[in-house]
Protein backbone atom coordinates (compact mmCIF):
# COMPACT_ATOMS: atom_id res chain seq x y z
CA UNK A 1 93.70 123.27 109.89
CA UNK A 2 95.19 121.30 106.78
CA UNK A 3 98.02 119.30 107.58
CA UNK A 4 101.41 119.16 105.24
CA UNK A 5 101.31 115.44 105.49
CA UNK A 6 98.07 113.69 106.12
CA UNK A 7 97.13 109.84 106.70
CA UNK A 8 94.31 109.30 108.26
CA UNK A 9 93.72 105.97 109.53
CA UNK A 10 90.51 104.30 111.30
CA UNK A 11 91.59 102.54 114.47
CA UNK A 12 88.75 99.98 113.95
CA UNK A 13 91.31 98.33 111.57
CA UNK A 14 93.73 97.93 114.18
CA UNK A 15 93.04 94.25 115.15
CA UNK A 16 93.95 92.35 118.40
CA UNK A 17 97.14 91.17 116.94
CA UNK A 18 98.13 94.78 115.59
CA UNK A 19 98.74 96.51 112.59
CA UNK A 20 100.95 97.40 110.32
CA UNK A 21 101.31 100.43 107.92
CA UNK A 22 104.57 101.87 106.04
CA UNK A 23 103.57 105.62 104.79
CA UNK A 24 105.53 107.85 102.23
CA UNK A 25 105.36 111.68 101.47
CA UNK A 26 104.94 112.78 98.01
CA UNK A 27 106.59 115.54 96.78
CA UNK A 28 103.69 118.47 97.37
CA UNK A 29 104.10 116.81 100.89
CA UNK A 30 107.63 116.99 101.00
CA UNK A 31 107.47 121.05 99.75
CA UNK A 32 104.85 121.71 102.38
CA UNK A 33 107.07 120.18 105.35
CA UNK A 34 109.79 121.62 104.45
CA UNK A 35 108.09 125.24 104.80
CA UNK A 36 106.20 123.94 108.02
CA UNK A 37 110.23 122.72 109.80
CA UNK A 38 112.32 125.68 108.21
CA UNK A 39 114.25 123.92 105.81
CA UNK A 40 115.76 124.34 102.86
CA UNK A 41 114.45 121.24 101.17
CA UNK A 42 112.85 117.59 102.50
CA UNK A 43 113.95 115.44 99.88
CA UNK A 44 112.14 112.01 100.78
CA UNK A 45 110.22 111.00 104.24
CA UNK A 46 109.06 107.12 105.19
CA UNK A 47 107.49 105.82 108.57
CA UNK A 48 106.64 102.42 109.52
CA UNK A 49 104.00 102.18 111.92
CA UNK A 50 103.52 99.07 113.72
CA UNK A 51 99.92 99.55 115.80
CA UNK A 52 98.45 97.67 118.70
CA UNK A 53 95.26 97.90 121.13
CA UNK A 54 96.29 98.87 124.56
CA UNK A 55 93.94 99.02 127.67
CA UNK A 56 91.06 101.99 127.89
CA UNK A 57 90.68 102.46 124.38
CA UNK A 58 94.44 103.79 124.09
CA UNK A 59 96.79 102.31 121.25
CA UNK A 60 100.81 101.49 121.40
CA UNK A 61 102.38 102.99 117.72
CA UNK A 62 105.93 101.72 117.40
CA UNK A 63 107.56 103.89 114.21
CA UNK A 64 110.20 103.77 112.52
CA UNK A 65 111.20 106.75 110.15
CA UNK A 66 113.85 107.56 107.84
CA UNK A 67 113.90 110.86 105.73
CA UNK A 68 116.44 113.40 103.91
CA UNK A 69 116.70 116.54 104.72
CA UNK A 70 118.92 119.50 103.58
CA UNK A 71 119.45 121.65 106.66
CA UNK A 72 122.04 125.14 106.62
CA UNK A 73 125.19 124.38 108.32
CA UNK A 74 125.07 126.88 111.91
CA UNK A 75 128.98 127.03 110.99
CA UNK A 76 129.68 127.95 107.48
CA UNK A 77 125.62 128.59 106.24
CA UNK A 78 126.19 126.35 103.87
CA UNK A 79 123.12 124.10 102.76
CA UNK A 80 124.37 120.40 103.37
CA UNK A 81 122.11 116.78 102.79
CA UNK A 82 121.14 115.28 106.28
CA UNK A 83 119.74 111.31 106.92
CA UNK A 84 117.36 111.17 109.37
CA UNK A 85 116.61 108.53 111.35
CA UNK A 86 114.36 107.48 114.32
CA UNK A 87 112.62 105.12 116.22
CA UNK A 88 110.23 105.80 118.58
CA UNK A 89 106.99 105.10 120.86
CA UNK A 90 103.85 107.35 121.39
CA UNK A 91 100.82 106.22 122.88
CA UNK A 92 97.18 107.15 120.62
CA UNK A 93 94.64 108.21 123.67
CA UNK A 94 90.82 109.46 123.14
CA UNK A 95 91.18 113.43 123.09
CA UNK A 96 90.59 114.79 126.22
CA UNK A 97 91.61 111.48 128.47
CA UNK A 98 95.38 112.85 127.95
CA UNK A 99 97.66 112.51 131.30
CA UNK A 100 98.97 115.58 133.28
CA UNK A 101 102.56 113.76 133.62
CA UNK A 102 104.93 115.89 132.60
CA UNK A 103 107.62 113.52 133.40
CA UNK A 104 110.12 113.84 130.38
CA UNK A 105 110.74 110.32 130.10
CA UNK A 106 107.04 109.06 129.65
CA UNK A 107 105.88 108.04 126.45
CA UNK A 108 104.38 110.80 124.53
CA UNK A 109 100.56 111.06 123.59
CA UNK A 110 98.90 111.52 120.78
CA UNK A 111 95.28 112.41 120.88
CA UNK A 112 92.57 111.41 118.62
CA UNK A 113 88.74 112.07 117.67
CA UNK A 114 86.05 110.04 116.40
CA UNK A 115 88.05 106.79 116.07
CA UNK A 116 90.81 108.32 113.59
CA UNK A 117 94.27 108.96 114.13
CA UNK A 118 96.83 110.94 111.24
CA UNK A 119 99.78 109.31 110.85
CA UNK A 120 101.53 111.44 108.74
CA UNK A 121 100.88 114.38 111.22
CA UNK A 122 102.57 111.91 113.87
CA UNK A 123 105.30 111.23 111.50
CA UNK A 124 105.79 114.88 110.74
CA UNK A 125 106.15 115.36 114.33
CA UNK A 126 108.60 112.80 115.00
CA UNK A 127 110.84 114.40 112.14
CA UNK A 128 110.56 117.57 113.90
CA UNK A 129 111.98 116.26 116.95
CA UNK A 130 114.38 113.75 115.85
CA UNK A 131 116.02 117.16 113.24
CA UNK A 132 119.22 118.60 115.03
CA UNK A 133 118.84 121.94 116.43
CA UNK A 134 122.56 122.92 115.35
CA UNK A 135 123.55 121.00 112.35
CA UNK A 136 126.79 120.99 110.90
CA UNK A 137 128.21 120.16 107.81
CA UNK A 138 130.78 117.35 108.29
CA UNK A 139 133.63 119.07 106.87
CA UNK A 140 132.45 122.34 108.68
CA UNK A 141 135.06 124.08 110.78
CA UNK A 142 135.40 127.23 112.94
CA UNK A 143 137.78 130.27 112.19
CA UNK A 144 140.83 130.57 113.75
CA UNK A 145 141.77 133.53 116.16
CA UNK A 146 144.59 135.61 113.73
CA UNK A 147 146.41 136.87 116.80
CA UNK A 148 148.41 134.77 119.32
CA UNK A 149 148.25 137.33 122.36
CA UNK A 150 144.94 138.87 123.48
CA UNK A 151 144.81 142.33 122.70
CA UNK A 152 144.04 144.74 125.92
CA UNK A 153 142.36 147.97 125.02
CA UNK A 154 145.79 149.85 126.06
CA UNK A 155 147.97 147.91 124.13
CA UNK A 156 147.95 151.12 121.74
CA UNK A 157 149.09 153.39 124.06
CA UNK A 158 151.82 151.01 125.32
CA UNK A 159 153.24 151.39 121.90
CA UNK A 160 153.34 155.05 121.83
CA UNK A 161 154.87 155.04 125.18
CA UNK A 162 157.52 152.55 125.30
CA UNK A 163 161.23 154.26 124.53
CA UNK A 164 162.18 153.10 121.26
């Protein structure tokens, strides 16, 4: 499977001190995300990455990602710009060593194969999860009910029946 946003990276590089690595989306990138998230457009996408060994061949990645986004208001259906930013922690583990813990406050995993992890998978991930599920423009308002009283379904006949 090709990915929309691909950086592979060797973990051999990642030294005892750490490493770190800022990656950008270009705009066939950006195109393909957008398609792969269901938005209108992603105008721009950056992660830092900030890498270090952990015990059992796993591997801490720190991030910190900023994108734009235009996402369709769930109020008015308007298309509106969105900043979006995130910081977060996943742990990199060999595939198939990957922990059973479903606890929703653990630190997510991240498998990888044959020494190589994809950052810009990761990061495309991240921006999937850090996009709002209902966004709404910021000047975005609901309709107002027209009619003070509720109407009853024999309000009608009421009116045919009341003496004038």
């Amino acid at each position: 499977m090709t990915q929309e946003f691909s950086r592979k990276l060797s973990l051999e590089r990642i030294g005892p001190a750490g490493y770190d690595l800022t990656i950008e989306a270009n705009a066939t990138e950006l195109a393909a995300l957008a398609t792969r998230l269901h938005l209108p457009e992603v105008n721009a996408l950056t992660c830092r990455f900030r890498l270090r060994p952990a015990p059992n061949g796993t591997y801490i990645a720190e991030g910190w990602l900023d994108a734009v986004v235009t996402q369709t208001c769930v109020v008015s259906l308007d298309d509106f710009p969105a900043l979006v930013s995130d910081h977060f922690v996943v742990c990199l583990v060999p595939a198939g060593s990957e922990s059973d813990d479903i606890d929703p406050e653990s630190i997510d995993e991240i498998p990888y194969r044959d020494g190589v992890i994809d950052l810009g998978d990761a990061a495309s991930e991240q921006l999937a999860l850090a996009l709002d599920p209902w966004p709404r423009k910021p000047d975005a308002s609901l309709p107002t009910a027209e009619t003070d009283e509720p109407t009853s379904p024999f309000a009608a006949l009421r009116q045919k029946h009341l003496p004038a």
